[in-house]
C-alpha atoms as a PDB file:
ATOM      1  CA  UNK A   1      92.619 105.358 122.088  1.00  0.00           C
ATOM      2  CA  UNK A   2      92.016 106.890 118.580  1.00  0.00           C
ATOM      3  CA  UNK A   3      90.711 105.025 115.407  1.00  0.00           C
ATOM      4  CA  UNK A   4      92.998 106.109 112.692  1.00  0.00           C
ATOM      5  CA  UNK A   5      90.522 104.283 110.502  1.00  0.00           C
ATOM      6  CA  UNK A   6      88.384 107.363 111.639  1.00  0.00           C
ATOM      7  CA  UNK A   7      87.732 110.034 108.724  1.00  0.00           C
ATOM      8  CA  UNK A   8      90.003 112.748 109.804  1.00  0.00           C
ATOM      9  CA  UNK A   9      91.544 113.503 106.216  1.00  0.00           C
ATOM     10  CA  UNK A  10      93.727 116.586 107.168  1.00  0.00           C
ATOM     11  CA  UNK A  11      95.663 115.215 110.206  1.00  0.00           C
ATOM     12  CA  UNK A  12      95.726 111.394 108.774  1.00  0.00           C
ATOM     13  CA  UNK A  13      96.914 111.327 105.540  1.00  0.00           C
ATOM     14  CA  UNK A  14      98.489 114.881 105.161  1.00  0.00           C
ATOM     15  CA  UNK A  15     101.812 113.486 106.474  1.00  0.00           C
ATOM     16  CA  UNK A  16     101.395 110.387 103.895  1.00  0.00           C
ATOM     17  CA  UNK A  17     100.426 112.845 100.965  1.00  0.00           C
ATOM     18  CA  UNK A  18     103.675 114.955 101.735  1.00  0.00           C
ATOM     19  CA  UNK A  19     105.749 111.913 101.831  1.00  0.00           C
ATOM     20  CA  UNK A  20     104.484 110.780  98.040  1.00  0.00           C
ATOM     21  CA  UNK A  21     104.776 114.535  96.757  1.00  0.00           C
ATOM     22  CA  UNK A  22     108.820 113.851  97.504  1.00  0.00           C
ATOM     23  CA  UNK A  23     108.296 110.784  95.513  1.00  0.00           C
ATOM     24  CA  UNK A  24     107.564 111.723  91.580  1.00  0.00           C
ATOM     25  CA  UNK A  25     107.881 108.239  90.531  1.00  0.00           C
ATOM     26  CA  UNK A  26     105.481 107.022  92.619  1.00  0.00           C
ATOM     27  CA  UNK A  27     102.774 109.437  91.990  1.00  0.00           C
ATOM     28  CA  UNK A  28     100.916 107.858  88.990  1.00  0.00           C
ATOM     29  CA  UNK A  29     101.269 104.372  91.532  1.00  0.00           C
ATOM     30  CA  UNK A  30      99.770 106.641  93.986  1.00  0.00           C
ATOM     31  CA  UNK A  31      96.685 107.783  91.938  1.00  0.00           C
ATOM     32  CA  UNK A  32      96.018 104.217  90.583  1.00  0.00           C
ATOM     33  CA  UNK A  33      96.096 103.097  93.976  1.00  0.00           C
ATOM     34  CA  UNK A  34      93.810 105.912  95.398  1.00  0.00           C
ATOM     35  CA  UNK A  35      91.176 105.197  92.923  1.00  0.00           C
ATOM     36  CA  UNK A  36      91.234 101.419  93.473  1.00  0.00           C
ATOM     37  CA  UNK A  37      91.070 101.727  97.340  1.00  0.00           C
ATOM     38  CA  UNK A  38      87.806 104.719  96.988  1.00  0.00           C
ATOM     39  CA  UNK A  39      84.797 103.179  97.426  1.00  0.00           C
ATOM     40  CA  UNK A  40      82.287 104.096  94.577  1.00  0.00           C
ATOM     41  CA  UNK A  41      80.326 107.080  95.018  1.00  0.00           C
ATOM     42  CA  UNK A  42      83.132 108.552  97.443  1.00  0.00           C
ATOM     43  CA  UNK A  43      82.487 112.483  96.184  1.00  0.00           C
ATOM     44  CA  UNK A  44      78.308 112.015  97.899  1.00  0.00           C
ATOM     45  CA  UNK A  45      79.675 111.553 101.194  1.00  0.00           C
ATOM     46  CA  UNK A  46      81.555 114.165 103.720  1.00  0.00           C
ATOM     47  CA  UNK A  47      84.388 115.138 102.966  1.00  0.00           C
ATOM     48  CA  UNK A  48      84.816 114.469  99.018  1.00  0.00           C
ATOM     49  CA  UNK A  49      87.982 112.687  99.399  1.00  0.00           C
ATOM     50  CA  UNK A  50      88.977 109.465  97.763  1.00  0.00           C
ATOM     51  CA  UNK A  51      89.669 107.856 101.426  1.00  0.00           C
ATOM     52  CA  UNK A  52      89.379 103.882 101.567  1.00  0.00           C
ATOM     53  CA  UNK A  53      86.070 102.351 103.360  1.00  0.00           C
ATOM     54  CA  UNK A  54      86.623 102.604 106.953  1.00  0.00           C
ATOM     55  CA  UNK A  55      86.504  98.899 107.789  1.00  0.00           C
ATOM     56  CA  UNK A  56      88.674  98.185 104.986  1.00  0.00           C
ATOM     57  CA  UNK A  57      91.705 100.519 106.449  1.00  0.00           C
ATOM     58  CA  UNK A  58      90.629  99.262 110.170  1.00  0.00           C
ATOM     59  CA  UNK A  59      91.518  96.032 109.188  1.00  0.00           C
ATOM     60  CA  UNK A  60      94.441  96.573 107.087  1.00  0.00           C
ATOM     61  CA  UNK A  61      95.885  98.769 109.894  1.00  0.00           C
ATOM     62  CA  UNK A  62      95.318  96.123 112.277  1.00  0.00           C
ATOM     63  CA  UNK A  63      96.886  93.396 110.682  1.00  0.00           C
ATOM     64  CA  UNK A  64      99.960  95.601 109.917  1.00  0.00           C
ATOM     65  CA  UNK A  65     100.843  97.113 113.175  1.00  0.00           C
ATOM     66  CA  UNK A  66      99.009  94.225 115.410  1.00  0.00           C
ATOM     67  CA  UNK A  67      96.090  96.496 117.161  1.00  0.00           C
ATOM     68  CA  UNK A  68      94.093  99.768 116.838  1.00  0.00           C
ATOM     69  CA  UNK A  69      94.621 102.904 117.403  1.00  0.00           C
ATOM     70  CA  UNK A  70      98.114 103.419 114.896  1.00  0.00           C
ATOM     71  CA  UNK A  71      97.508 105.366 112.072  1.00  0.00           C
ATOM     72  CA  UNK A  72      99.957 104.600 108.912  1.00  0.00           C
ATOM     73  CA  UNK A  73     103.356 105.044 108.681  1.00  0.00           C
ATOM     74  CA  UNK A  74     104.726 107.482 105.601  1.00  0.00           C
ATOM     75  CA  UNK A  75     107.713 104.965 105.494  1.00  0.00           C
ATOM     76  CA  UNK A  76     104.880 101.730 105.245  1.00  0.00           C
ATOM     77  CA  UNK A  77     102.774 103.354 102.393  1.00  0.00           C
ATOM     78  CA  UNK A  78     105.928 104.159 100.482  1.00  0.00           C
ATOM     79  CA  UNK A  79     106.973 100.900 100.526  1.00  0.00           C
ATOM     80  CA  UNK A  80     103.547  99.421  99.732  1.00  0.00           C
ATOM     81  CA  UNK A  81     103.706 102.070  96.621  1.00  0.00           C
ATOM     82  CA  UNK A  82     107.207 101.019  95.627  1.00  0.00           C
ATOM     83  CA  UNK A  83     106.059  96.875  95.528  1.00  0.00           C
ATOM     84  CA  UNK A  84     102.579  98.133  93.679  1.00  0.00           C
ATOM     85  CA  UNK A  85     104.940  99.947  91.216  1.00  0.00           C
ATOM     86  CA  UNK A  86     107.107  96.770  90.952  1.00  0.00           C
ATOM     87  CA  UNK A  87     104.285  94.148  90.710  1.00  0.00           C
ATOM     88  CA  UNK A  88     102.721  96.491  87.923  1.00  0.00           C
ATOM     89  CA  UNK A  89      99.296  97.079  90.702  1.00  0.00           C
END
């Protein structure tokens, strides 16, 4: 089975990135949200992406969806975004 907490940027969180782009209001959510989940120093390591610390999305992922091995659901982060947007996160 696959760890979707692996770091496989392109094939992870492409379909999550494309589901925000249809989202305008949500991108400035998005951003603030992306910077708080980087861990610091995120541009030293391979590839320079802004991706949250492995364990952290492991865990998250596995308390969401009940195991390993699932990687996000587009409809799941939107949702998240929309309640960050709400609760002013």
């Amino acid at each position: 089975m696959r760890d979707p907490a692996r770091r496989r940027p392109v094939r992870a969180w492409l379909p999550l990135a494309c589901a925000v782009a249809r989202e305008p209001r949500l991108w400035v959510t998005a951003l603030r949200q992306t910077a708080r989940l980087a861990p610091r120093g995120w541009w030293h390591r391979w590839p320079p992406l802004p991706l949250p610390d492995r364990d952290y999305l492991r865990f998250r992922l596995q308390t969401m969806y009940g195991g390993e091995g699932r990687a996000p659901e587009p409809s799941d982060v939107l949702a998240y975004l929309w309640w960050c947007k709400r609760e002013g996160r």
